[in-house]
C-alpha atoms as a PDB file:
ATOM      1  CA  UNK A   1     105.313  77.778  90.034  1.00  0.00           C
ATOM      2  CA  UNK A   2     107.286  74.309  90.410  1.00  0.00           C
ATOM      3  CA  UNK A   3     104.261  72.649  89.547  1.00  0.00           C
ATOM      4  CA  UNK A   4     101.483  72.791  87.163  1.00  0.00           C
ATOM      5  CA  UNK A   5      99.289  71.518  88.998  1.00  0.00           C
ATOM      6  CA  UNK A   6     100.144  72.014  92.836  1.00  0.00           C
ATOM      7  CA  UNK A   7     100.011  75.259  93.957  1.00  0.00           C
ATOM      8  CA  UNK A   8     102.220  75.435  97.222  1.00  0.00           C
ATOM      9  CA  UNK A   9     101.698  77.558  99.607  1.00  0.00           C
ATOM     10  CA  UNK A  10     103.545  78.742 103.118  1.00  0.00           C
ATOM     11  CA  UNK A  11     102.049  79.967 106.178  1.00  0.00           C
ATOM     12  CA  UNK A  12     103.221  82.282 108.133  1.00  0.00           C
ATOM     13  CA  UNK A  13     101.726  82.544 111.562  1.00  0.00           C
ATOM     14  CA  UNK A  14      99.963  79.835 113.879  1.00  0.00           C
ATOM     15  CA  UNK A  15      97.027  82.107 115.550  1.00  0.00           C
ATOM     16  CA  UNK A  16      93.977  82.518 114.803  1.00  0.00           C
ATOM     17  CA  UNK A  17      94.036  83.982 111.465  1.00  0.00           C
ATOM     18  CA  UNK A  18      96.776  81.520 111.189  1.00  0.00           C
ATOM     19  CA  UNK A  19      94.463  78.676 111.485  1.00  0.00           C
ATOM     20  CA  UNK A  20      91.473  80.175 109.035  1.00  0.00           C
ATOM     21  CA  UNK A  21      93.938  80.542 106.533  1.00  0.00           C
ATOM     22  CA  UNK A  22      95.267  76.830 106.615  1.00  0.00           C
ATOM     23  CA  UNK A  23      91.475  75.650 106.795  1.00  0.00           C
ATOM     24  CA  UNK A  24      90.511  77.955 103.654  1.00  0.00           C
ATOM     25  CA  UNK A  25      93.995  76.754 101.558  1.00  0.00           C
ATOM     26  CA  UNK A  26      92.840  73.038 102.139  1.00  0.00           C
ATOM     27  CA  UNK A  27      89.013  74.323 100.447  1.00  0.00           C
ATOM     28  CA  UNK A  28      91.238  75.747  97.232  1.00  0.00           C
ATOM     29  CA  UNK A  29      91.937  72.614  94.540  1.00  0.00           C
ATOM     30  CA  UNK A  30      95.364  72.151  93.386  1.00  0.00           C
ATOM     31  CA  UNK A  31      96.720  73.464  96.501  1.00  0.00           C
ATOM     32  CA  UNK A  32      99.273  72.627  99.123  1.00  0.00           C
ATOM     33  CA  UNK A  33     100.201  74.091 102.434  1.00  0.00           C
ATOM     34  CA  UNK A  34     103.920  73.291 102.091  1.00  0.00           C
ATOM     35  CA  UNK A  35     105.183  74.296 105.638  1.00  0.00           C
ATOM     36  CA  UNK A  36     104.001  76.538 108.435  1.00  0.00           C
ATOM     37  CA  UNK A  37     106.148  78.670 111.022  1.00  0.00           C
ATOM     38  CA  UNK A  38     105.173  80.435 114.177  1.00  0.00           C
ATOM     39  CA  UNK A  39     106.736  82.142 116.796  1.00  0.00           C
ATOM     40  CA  UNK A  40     109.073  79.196 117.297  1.00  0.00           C
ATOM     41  CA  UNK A  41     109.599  75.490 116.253  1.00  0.00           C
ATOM     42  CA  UNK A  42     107.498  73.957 119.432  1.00  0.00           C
ATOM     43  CA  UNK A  43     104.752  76.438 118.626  1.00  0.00           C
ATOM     44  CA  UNK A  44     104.808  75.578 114.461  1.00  0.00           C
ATOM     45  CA  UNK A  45     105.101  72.115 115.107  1.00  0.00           C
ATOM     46  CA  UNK A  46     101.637  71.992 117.445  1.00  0.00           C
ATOM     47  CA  UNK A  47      99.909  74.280 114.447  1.00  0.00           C
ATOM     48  CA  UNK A  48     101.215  71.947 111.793  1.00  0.00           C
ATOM     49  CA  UNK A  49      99.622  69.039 114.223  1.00  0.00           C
ATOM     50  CA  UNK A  50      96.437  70.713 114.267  1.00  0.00           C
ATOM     51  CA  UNK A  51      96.215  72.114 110.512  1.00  0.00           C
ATOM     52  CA  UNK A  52      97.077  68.996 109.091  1.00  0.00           C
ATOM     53  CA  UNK A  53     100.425  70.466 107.876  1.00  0.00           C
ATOM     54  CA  UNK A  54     103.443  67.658 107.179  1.00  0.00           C
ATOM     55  CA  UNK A  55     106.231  70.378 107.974  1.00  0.00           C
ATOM     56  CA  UNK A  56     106.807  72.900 110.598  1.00  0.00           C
ATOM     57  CA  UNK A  57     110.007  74.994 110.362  1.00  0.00           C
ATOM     58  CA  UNK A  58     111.549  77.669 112.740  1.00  0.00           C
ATOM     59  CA  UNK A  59     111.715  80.666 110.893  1.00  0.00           C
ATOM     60  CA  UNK A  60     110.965  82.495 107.694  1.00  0.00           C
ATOM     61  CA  UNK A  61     114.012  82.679 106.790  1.00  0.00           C
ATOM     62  CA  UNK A  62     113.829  78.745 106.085  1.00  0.00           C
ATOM     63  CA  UNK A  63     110.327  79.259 104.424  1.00  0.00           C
ATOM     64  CA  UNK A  64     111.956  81.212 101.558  1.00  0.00           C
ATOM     65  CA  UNK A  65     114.843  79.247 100.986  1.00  0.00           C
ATOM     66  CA  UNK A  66     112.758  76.289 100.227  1.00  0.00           C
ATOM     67  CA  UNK A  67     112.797  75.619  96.125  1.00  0.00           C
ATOM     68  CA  UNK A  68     109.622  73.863  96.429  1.00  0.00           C
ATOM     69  CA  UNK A  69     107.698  77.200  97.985  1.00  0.00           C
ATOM     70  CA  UNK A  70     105.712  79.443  95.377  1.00  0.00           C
ATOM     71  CA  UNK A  71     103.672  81.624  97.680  1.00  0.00           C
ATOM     72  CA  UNK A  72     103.431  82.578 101.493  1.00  0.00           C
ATOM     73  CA  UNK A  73     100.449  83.957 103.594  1.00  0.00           C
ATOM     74  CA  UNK A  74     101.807  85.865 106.290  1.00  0.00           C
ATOM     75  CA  UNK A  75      99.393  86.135 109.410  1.00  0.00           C
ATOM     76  CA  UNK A  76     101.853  87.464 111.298  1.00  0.00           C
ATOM     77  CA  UNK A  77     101.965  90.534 114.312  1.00  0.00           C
ATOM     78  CA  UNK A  78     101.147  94.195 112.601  1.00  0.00           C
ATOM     79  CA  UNK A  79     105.230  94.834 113.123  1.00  0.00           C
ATOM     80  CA  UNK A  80     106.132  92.401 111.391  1.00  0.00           C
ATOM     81  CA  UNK A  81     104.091  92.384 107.946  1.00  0.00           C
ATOM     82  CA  UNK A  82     106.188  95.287 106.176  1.00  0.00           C
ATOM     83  CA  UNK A  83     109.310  93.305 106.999  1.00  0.00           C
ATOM     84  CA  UNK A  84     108.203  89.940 105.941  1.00  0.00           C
ATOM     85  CA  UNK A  85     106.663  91.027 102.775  1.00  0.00           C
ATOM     86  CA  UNK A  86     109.837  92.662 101.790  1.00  0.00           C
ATOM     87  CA  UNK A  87     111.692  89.711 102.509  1.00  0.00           C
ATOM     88  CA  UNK A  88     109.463  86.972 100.470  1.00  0.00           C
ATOM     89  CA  UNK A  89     109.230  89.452  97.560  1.00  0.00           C
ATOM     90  CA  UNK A  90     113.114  89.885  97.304  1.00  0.00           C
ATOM     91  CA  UNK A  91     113.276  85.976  97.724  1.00  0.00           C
ATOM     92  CA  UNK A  92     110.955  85.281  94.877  1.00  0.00           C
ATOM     93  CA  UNK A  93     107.969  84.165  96.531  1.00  0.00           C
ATOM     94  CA  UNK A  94     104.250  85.796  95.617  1.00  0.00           C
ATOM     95  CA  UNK A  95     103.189  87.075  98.943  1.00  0.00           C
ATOM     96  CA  UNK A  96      99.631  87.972 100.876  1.00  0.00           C
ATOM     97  CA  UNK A  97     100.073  89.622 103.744  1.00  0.00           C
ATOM     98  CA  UNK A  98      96.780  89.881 106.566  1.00  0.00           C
ATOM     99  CA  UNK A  99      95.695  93.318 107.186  1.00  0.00           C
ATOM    100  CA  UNK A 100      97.438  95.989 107.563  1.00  0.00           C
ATOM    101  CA  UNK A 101     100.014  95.737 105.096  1.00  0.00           C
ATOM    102  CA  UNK A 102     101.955  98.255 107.462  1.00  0.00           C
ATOM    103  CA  UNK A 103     102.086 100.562 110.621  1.00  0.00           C
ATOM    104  CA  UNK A 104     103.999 103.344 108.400  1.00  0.00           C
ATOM    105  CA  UNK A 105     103.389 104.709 104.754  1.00  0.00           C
ATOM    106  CA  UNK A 106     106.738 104.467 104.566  1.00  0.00           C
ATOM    107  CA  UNK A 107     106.753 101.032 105.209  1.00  0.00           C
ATOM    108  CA  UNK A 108     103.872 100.284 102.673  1.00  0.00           C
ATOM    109  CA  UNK A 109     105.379 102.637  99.825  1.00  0.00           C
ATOM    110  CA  UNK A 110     108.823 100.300 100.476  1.00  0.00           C
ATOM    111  CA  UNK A 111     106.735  96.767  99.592  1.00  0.00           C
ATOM    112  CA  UNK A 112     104.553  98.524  96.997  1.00  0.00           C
ATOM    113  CA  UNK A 113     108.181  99.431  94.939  1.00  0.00           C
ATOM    114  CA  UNK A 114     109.217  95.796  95.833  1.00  0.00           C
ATOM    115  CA  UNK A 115     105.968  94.516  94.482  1.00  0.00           C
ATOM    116  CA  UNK A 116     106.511  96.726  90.974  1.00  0.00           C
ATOM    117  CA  UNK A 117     110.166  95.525  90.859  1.00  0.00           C
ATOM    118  CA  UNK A 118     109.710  91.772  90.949  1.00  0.00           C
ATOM    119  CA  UNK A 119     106.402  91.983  89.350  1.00  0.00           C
ATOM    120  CA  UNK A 120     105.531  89.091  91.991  1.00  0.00           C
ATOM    121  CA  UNK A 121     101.373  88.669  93.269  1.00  0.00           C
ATOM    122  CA  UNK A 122     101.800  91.069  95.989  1.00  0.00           C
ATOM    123  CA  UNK A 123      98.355  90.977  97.737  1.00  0.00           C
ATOM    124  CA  UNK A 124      97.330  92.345 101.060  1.00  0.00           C
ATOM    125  CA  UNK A 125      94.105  90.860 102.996  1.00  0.00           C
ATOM    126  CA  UNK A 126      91.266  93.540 102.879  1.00  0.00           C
ATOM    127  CA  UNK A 127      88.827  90.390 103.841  1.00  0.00           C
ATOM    128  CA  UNK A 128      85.561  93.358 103.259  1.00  0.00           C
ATOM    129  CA  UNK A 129      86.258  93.437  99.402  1.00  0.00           C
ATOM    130  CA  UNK A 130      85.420  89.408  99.309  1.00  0.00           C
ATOM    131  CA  UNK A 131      82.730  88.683 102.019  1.00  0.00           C
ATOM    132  CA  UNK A 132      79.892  87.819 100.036  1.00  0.00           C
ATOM    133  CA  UNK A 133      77.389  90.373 101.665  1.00  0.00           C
ATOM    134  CA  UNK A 134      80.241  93.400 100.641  1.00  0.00           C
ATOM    135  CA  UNK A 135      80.328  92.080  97.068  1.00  0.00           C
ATOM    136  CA  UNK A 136      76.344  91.745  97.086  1.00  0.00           C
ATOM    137  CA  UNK A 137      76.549  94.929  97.092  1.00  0.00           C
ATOM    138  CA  UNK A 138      78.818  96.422  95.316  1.00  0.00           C
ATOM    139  CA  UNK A 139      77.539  94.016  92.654  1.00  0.00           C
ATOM    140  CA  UNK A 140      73.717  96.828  92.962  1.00  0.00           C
ATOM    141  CA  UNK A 141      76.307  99.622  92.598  1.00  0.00           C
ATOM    142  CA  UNK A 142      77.732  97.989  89.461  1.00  0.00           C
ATOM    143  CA  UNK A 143      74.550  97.714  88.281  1.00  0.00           C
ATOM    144  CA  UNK A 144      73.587 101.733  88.858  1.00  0.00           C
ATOM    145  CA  UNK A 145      70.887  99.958  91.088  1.00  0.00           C
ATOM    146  CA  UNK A 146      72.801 101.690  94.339  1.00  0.00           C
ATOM    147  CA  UNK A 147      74.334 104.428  95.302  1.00  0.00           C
ATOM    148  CA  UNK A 148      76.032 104.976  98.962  1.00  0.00           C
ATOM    149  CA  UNK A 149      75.288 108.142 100.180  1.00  0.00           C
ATOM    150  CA  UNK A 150      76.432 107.305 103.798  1.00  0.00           C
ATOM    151  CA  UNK A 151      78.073 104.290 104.970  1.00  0.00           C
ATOM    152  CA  UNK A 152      77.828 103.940 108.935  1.00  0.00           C
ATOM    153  CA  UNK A 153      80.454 101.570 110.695  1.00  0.00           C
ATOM    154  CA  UNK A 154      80.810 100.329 114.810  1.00  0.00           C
ATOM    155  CA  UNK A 155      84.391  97.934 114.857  1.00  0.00           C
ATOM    156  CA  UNK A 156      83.875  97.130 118.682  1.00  0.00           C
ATOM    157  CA  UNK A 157      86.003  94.773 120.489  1.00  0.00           C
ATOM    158  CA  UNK A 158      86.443  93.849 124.233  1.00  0.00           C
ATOM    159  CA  UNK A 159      90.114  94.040 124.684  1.00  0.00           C
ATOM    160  CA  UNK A 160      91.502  95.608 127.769  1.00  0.00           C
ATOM    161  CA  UNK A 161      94.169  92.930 128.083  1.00  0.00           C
ATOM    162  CA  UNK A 162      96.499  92.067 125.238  1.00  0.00           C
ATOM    163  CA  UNK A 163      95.021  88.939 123.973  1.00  0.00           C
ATOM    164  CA  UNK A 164      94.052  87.428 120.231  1.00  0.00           C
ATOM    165  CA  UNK A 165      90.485  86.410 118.982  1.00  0.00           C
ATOM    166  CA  UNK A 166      90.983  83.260 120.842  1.00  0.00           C
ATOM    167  CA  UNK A 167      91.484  84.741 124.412  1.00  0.00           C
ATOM    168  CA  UNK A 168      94.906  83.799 123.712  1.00  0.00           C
ATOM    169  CA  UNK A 169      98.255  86.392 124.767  1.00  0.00           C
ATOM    170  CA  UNK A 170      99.517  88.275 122.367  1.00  0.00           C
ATOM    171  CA  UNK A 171     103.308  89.295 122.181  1.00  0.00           C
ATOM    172  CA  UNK A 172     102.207  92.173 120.086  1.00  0.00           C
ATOM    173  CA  UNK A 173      99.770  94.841 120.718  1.00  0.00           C
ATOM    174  CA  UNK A 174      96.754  95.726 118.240  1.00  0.00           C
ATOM    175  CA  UNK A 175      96.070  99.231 117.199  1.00  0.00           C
ATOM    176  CA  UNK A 176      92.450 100.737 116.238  1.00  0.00           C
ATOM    177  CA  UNK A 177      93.720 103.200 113.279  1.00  0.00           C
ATOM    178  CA  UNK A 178      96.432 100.943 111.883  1.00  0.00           C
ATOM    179  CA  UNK A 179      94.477  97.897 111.688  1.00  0.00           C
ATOM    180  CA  UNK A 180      90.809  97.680 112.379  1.00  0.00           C
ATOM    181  CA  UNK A 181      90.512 101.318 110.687  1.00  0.00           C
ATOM    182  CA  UNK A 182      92.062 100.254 107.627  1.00  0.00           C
ATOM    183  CA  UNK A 183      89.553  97.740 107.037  1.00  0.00           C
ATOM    184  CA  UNK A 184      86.731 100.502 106.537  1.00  0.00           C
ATOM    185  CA  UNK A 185      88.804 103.013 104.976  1.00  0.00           C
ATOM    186  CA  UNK A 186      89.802 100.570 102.209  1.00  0.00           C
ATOM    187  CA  UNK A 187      86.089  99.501 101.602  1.00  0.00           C
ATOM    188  CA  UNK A 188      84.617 102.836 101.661  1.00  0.00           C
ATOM    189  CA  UNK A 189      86.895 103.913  98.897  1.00  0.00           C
ATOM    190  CA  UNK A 190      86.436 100.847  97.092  1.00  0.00           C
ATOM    191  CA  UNK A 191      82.221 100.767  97.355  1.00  0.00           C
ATOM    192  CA  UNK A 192      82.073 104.493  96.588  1.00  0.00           C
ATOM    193  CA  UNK A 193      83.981 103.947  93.521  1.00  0.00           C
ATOM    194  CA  UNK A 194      85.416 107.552  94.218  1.00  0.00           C
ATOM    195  CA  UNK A 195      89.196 108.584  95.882  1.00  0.00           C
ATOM    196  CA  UNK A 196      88.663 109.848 100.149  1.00  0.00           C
ATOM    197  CA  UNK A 197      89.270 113.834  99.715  1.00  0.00           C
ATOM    198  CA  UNK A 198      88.323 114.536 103.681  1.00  0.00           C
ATOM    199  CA  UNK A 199      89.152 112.895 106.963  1.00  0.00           C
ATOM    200  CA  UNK A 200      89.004 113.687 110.693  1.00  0.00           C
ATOM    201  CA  UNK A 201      89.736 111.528 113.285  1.00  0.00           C
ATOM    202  CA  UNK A 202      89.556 112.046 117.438  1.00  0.00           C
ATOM    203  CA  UNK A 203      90.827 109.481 120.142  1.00  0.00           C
ATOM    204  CA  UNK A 204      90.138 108.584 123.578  1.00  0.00           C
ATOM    205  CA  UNK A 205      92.579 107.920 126.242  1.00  0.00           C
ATOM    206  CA  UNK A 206      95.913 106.318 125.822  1.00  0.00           C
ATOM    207  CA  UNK A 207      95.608 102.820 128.187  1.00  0.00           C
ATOM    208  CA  UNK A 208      98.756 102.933 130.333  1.00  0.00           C
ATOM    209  CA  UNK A 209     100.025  99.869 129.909  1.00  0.00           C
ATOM    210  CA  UNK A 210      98.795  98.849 125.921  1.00  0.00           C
ATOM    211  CA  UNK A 211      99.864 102.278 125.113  1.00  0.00           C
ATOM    212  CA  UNK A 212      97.214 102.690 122.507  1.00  0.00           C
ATOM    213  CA  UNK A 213      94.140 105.070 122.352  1.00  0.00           C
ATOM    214  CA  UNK A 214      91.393 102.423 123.679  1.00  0.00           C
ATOM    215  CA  UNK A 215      88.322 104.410 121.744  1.00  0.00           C
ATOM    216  CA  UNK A 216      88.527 106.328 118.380  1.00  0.00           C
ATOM    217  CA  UNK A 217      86.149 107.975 115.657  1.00  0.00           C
ATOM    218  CA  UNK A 218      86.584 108.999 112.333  1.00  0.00           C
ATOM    219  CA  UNK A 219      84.653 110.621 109.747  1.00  0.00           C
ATOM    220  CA  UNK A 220      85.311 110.167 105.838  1.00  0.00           C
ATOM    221  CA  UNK A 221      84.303 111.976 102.732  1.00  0.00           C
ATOM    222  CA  UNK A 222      84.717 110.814  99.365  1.00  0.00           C
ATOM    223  CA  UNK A 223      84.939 112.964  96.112  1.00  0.00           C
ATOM    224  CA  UNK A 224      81.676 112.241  95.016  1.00  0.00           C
ATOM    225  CA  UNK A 225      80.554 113.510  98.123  1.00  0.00           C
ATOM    226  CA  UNK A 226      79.303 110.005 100.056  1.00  0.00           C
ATOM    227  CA  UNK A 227      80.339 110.344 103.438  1.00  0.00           C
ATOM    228  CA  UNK A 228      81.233 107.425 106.367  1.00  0.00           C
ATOM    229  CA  UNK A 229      81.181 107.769 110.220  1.00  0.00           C
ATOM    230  CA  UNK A 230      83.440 104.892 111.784  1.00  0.00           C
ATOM    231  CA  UNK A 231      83.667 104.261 115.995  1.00  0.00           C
ATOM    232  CA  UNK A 232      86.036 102.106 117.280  1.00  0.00           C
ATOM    233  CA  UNK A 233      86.405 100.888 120.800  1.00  0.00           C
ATOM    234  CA  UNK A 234      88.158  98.341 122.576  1.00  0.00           C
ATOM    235  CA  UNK A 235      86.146  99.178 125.576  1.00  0.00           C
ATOM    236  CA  UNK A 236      82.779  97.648 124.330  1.00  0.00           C
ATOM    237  CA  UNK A 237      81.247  95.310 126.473  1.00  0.00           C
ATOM    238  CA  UNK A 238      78.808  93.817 124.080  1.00  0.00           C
ATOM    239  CA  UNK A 239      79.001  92.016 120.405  1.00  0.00           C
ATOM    240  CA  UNK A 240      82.480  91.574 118.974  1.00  0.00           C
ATOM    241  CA  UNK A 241      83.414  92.522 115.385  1.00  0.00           C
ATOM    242  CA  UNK A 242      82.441  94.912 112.471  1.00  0.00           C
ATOM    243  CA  UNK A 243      79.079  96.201 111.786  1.00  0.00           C
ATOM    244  CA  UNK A 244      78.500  98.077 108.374  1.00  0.00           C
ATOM    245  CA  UNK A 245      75.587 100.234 107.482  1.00  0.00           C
ATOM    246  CA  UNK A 246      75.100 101.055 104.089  1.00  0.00           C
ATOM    247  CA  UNK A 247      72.679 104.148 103.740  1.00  0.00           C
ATOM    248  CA  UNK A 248      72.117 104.842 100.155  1.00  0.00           C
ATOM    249  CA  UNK A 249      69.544 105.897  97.430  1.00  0.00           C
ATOM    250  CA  UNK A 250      67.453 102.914  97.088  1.00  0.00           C
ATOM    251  CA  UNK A 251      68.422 100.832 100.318  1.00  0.00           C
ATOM    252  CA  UNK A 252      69.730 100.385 103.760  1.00  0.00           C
ATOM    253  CA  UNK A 253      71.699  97.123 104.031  1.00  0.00           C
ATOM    254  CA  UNK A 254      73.577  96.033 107.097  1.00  0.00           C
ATOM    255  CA  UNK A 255      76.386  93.333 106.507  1.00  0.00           C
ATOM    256  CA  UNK A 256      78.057  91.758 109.534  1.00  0.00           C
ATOM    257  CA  UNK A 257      80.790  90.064 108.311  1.00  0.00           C
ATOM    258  CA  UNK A 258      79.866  87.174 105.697  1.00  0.00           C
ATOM    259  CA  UNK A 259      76.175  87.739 106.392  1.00  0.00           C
ATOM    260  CA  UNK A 260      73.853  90.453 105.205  1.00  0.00           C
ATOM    261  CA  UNK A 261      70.584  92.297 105.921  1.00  0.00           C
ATOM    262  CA  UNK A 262      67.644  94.846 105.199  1.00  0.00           C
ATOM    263  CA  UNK A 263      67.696  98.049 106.670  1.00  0.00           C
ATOM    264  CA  UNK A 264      64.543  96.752 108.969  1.00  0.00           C
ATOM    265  CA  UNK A 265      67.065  93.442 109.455  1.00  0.00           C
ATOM    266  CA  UNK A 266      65.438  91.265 107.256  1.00  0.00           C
ATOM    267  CA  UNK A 267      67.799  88.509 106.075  1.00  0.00           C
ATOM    268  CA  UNK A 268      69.256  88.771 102.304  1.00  0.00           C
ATOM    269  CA  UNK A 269      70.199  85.317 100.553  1.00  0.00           C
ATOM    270  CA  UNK A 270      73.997  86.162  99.383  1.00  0.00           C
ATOM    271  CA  UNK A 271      74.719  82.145  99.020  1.00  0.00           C
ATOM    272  CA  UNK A 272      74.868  82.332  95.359  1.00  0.00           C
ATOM    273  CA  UNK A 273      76.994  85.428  95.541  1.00  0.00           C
ATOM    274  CA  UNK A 274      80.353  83.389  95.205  1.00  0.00           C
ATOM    275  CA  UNK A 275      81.763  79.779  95.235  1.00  0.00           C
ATOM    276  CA  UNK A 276      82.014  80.010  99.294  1.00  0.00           C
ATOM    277  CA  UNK A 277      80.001  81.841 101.917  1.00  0.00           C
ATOM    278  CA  UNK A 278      83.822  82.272 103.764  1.00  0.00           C
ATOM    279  CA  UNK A 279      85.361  85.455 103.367  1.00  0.00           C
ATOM    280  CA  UNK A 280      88.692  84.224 103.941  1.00  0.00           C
ATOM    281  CA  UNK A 281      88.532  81.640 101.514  1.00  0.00           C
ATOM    282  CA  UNK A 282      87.482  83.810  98.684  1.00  0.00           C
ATOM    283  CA  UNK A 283      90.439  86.044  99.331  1.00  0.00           C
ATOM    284  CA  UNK A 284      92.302  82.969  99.194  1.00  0.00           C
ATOM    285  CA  UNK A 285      91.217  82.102  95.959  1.00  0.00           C
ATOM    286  CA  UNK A 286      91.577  85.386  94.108  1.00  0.00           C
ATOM    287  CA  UNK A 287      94.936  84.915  95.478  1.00  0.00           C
ATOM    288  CA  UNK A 288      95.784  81.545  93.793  1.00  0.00           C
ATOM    289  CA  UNK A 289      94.107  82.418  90.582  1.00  0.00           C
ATOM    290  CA  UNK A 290      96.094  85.814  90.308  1.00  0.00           C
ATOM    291  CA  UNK A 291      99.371  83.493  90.694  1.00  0.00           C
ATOM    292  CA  UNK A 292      97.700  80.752  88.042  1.00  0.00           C
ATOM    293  CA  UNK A 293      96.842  83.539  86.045  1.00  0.00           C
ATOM    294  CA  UNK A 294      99.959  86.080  85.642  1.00  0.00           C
ATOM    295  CA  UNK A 295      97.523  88.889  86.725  1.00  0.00           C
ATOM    296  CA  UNK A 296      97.160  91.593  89.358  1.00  0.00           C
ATOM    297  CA  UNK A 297      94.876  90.838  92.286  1.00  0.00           C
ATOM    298  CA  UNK A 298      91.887  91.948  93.501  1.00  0.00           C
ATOM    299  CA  UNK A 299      93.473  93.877  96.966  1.00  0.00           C
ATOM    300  CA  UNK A 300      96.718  94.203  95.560  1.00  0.00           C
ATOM    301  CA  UNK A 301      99.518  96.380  97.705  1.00  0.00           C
ATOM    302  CA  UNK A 302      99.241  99.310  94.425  1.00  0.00           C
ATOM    303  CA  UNK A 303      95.003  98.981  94.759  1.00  0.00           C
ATOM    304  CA  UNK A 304      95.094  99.770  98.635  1.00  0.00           C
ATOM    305  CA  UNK A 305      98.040 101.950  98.982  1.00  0.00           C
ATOM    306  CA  UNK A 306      95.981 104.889  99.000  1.00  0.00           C
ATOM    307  CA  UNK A 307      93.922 103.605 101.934  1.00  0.00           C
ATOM    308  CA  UNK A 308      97.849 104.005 104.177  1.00  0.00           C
ATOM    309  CA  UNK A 309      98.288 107.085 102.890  1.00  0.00           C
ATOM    310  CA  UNK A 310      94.900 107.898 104.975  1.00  0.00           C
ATOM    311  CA  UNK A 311      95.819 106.382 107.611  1.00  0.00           C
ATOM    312  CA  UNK A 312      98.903 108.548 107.636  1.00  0.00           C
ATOM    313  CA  UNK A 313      97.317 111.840 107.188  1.00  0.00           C
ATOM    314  CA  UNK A 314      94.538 110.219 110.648  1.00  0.00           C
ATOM    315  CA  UNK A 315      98.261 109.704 112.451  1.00  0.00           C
ATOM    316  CA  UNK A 316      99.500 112.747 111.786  1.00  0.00           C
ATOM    317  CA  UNK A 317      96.152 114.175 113.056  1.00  0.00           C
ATOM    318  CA  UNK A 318      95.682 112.480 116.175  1.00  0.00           C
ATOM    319  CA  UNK A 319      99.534 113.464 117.405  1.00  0.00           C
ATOM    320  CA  UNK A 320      99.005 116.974 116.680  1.00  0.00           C
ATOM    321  CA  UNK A 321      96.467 117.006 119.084  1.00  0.00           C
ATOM    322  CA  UNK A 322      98.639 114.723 121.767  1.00  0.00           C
ATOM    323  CA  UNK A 323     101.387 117.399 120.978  1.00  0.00           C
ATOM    324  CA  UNK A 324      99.537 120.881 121.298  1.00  0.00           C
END
């Protein structure tokens, strides 16, 4: 750090992860958001403007050659995250890259070596482990007051055209398996508390001009034998987002993002679960205090490589089929 005190922090990104990131940063005492970059110098400039940022800069590139940098969040396109991480790691620079940490397992074994050989915070932003209805309860498994037996998940979106959570374009295009998937693979493993020895996966269509299977559904099973069905669509004209149902021995809760019910959707009170009721900003903060603290993070690249090597074997799957 170049400060004892000040924390600073890069940005990587000016959409709309972009811009909960920045807002979440500003929540975290003793840190600074140091500089931001987008897509180009017009675009970082009008994110710095709105975050509240003193310094936009062009590129990366100029990012990690500044001495007065410690850390960058990359919220970046999918194509761009193995890259990017690579690059800060090899310039010094802790690093926590928004989900997924790749689109290859090749790619993610590449900044999981980088992360071992600079022994730098190398995080990657599984938001599920920190959202205060996800640690409510994994905090009854801890306890042997829960055990999953079957953990039911619907990640439904509305995207036909190519656009961000904002209705914005995208330059980039989104993928089901690689991104939204990973989310739910990662937290299975993690809430079961056992290693993912089975999974199947089958895909809709390919859209003709996104290229990417619009509908998908995949079916888990841990070693401990707890199971999870996950559907995907981009086709769902309804509710946007994630919808977890956990099915277990002494329960049913529902969490839906932050927030968290009963099986018979009663509200649960998950306020005193954490310093923040904001996801995002608790990843954040496990991020700084890993960097304040010399210590591996919560999420770190070598906790959820084995979720990419799932994701890998689902790939390899799914082109068999497209193949045959």
């Amino acid at each position: 750090m170049t400060d004892d005190r000040i924390l600073r922090i890069a940005l990587a990104g000016g959409g709309a992860f972009g811009a909960k990131h920045a807002a979440a940063l500003k929540r975290i005492e003793g840190v600074e958001v140091a500089a931001v970059v987008s897509s180009g110098l017009e675009r970082a400039r009008k994110f710095a403007a709105e975050q509240g940022v003193g310094r936009a800069v062009a590129s990366l590139d100029e990012v990690l050659a500044m001495d007065d940098v410690d850390a960058v969040v990359l919220a970046t396109p999918t194509q761009l995250h193995a890259s990017q991480t690579l690059a800060c790691l090899e310039a010094g620079k802790h690093v926590q890259v928004e989900i997924p940490l790749a689109d290859s397992l090749a790619d993610a074994e590449a900044c999981r070596a980088a992360a071992e050989r600079t022994g730098l915070v190398a995080m990657v932003g599984h938001t599920r482990r920190f959202n205060p209805s996800h640690q409510w309860v994994r905090q009854r498994i801890e306890a042997g007051a829960f055990n999953i037996q079957q953990m039911d998940v619907q990640t439904y979106f509305f995207r036909r055209k190519n656009l961000n959570a904002l209705g914005q374009p995208r330059s980039w295009t989104d993928h089901l398996l690689w991104h939204h998937a990973a989310h739910t693979v990662d937290l299975f493993a993690y809430q079961a508390g056992s290693p993912i020895v089975q999974a199947n996966a089958v895909q809709g269509p390919v859209h003709p001009e996104l290229g990417i299977a619009m509908d998908m559904s995949i079916q888990l099973r841990a070693e401990n034998g707890a199971i999870c069905t996950l559907s995907l669509s981009f086709n769902n004209d309804g509710p946007l987002g994630t919808f977890f149902r956990y099915i277990g021995d002494t329960g049913t809760y529902i969490a839906r993002y932050d927030d968290l019910y009963t099986g018979k959707e009663e509200p649960i009170d998950v306020s005193g679960v954490d310093v923040s009721m904001d996801g995002i900003e608790l990843q954040d903060r496990e991020f700084v205090a890993a960097i304040r603290e010399g210590r591996e993070p919560n999420s770190s690249i070598a906790q959820v490589l084995s979720c990419y090597r799932t994701l890998a074997a689902l790939e390899e799957q799914l082109n068999a089929v497209a193949g045959s």
